[in-house]
Protein backbone atom coordinates (compact mmCIF):
# COMPACT_ATOMS: atom_id res chain seq x y z
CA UNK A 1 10.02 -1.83 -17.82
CA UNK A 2 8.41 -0.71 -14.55
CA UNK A 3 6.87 -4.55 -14.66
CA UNK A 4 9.98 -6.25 -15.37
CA UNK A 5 11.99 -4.18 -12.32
CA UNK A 6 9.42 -5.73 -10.05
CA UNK A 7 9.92 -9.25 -11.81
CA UNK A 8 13.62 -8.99 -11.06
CA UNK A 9 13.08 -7.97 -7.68
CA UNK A 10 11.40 -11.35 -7.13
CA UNK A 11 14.47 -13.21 -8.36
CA UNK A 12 16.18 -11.66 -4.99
CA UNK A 13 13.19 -11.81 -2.98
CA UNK A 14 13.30 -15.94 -4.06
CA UNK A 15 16.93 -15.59 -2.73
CA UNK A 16 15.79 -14.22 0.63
CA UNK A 17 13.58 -16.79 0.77
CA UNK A 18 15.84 -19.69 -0.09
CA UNK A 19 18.02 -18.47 3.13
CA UNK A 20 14.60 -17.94 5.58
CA UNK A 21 14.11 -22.20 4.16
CA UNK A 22 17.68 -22.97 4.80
CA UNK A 23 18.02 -20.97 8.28
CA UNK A 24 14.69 -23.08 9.46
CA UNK A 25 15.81 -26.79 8.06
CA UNK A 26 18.94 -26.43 9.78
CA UNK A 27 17.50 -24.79 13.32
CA UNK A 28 14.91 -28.10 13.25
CA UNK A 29 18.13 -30.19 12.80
CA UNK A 30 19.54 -28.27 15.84
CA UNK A 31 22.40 -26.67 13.98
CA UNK A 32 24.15 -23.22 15.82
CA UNK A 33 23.32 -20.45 13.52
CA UNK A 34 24.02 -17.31 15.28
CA UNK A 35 21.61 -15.49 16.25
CA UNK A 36 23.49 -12.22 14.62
CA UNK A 37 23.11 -14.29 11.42
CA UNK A 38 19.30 -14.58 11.82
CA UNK A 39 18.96 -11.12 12.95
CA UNK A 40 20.60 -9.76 9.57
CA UNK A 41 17.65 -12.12 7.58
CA UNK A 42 15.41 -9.96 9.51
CA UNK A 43 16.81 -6.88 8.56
CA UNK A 44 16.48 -8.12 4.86
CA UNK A 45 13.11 -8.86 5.07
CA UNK A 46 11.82 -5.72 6.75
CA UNK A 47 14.10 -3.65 4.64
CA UNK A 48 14.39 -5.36 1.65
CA UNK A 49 10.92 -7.12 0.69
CA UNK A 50 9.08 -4.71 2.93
CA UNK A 51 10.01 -1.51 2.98
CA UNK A 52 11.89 -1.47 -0.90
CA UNK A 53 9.44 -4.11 -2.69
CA UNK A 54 6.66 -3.90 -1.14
CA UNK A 55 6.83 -0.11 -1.06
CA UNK A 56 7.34 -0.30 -5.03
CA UNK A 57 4.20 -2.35 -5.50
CA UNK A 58 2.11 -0.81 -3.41
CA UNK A 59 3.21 2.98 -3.77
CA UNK A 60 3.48 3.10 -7.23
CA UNK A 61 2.64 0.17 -9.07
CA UNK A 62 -1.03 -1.07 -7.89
CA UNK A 63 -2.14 1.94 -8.02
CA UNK A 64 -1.56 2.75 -11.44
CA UNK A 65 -2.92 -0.64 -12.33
CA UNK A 66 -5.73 -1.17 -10.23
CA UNK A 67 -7.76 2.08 -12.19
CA UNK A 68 -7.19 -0.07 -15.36
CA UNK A 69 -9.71 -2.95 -14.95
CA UNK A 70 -12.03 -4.40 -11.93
CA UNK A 71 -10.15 -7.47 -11.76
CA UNK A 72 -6.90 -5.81 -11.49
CA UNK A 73 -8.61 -4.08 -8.25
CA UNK A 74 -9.45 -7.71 -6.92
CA UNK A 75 -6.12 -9.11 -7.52
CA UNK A 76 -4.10 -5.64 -5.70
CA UNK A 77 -6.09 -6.47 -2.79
CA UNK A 78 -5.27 -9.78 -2.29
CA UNK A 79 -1.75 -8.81 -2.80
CA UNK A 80 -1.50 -6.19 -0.25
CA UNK A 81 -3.87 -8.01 2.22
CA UNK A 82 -0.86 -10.71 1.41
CA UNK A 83 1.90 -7.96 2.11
CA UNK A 84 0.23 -7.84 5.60
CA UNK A 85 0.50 -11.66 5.99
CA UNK A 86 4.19 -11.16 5.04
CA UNK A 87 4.59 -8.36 7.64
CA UNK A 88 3.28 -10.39 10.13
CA UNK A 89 4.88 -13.39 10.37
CA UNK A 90 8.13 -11.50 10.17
CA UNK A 91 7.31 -9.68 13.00
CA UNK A 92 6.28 -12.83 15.24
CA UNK A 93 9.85 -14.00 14.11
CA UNK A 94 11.60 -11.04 15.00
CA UNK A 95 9.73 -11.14 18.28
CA UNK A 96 11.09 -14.87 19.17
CA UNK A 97 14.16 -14.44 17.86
CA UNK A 98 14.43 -11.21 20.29
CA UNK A 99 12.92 -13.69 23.22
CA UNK A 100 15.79 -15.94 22.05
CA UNK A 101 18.50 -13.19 22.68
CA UNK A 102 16.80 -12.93 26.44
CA UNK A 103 17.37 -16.40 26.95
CA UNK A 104 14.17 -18.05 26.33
CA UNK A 105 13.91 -21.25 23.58
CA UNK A 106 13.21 -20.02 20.73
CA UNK A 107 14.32 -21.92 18.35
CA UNK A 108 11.25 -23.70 17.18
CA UNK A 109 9.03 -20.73 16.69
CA UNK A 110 11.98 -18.82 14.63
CA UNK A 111 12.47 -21.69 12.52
CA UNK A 112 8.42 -22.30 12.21
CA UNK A 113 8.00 -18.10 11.70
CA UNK A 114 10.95 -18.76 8.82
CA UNK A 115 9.30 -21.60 7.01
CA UNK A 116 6.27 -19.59 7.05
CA UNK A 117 8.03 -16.86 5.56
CA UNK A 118 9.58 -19.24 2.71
CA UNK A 119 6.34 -20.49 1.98
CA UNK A 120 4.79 -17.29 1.75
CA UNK A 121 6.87 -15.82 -0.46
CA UNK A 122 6.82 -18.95 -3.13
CA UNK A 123 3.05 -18.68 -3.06
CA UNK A 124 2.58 -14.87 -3.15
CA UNK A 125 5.70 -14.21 -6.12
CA UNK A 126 3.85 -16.59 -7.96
CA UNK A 127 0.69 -15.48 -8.21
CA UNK A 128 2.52 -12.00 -8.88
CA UNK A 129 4.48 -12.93 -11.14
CA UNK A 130 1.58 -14.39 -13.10
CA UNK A 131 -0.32 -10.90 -12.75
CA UNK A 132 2.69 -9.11 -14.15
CA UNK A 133 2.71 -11.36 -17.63
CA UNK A 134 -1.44 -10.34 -17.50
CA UNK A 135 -0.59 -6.78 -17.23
CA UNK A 136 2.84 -7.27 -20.00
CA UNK A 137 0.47 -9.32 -21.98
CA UNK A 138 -2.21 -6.83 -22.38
CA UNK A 139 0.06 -3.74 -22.42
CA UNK A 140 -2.35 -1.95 -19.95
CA UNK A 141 0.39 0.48 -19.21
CA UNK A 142 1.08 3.09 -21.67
CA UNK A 143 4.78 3.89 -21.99
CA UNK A 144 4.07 7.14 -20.21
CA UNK A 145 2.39 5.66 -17.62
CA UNK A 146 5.25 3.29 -17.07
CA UNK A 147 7.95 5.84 -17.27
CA UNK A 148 6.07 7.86 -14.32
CA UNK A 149 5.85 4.33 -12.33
CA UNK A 150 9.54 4.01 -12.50
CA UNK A 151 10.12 7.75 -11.62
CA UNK A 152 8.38 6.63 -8.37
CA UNK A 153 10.50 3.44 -8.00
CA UNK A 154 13.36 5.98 -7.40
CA UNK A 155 11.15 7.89 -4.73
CA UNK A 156 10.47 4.41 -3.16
CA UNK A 157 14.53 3.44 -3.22
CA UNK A 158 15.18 6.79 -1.33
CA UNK A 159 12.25 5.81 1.05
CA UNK A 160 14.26 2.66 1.54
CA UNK A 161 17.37 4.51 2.11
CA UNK A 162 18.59 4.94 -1.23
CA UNK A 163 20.81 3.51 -3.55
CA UNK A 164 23.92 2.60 -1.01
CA UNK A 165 21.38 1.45 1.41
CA UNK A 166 20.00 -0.89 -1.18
CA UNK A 167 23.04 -2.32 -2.31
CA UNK A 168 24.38 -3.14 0.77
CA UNK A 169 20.87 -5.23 1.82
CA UNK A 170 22.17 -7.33 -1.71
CA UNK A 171 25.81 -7.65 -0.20
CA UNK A 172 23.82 -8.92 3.13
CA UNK A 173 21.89 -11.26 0.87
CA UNK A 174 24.94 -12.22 -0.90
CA UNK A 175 26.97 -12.64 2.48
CA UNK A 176 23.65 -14.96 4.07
CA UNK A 177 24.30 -17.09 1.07
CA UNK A 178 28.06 -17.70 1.83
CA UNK A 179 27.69 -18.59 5.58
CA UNK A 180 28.70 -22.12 6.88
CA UNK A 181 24.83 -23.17 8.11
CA UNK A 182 23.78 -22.65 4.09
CA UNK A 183 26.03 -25.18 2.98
């Protein structure tokens, strides 16, 4: 179960990313998006796939996996030396974008720091998602194990500012997905 909460998370995370591809295609085509727009895909990503996901995975879930097996350890450090990537480039776009606000171009580097982002997460849920069937697969978490993993989740959501806060980053999401520019 603990796996499969993580799984689903990706579906949104794919979402988030699907708006970060969208934003950038239509800033290279020179399309207004308002920069209030881009500023609440920020807020996703930092609070969202950051500080919610992120915080899941590496809080709670590697490290009750990467004990298991060597090659789970291998695999947990890639994925949070990943999670830094991740961090990264949304911080370099949050930085332009802020330039932008000041009055300085940056349109290119927010839409190149967005594509990255997009990229990134296709390539990183991936090769999750492919660790999570190993791990389902080979039922290296014993049912206790998994229920104290998702009694950790719930410490993670209040990290993230709890339930509300949660569900209104998915009406966000939800609201990206309805704006003019995604069409």
């Amino acid at each position: 179960m603990s796996t499969q909460d993580l799984k689903q998370d990706h579906v949104t995370v794919r979402r988030i990313r699907d708006i970060a591809q969208r934003c950038s295609d239509r800033l290279y085509e020179g399309a207004n998006i308002p920069l209030e727009d881009i500023d609440v895909i920020s807020v996703v990503i930092e609070e969202f796939v950051d500080a919610f996901h992120h915080g899941k995975e590496e809080k709670a879930y590697f490290p009750s996996t990467e004990i298991k097996n060597d090659a789970y350890a291998e695999d947990v450090r890639k994925f949070k030396i990943e999670h830094e990537f991740g961090r990264r480039v949304a911080q370099m776009m949050r930085r332009h974008l802020k330039e932008w606000k000041s009055g300085v171009d940056g349109r290119e580097p927010v839409a190149r720091f967005l594509k990255t982002y997009a990229i990134y997460v296709t390539d990183h849920t991936g090769k999750e998602d492919r660790f999570f069937d190993m791990i389902e697969e080979m039922k290296s978490l014993s049912d206790k194990e998994d229920r104290q993993i998702l009694e950790h989740y719930e410490m993670c959501k209040n990290d993230a500012g709890g339930s509300a806060r949660i569900e209104e980053l998915l009406r966000l999401i939800a609201w990206l997905e309805g704006r003019d520019w995604m069409k």
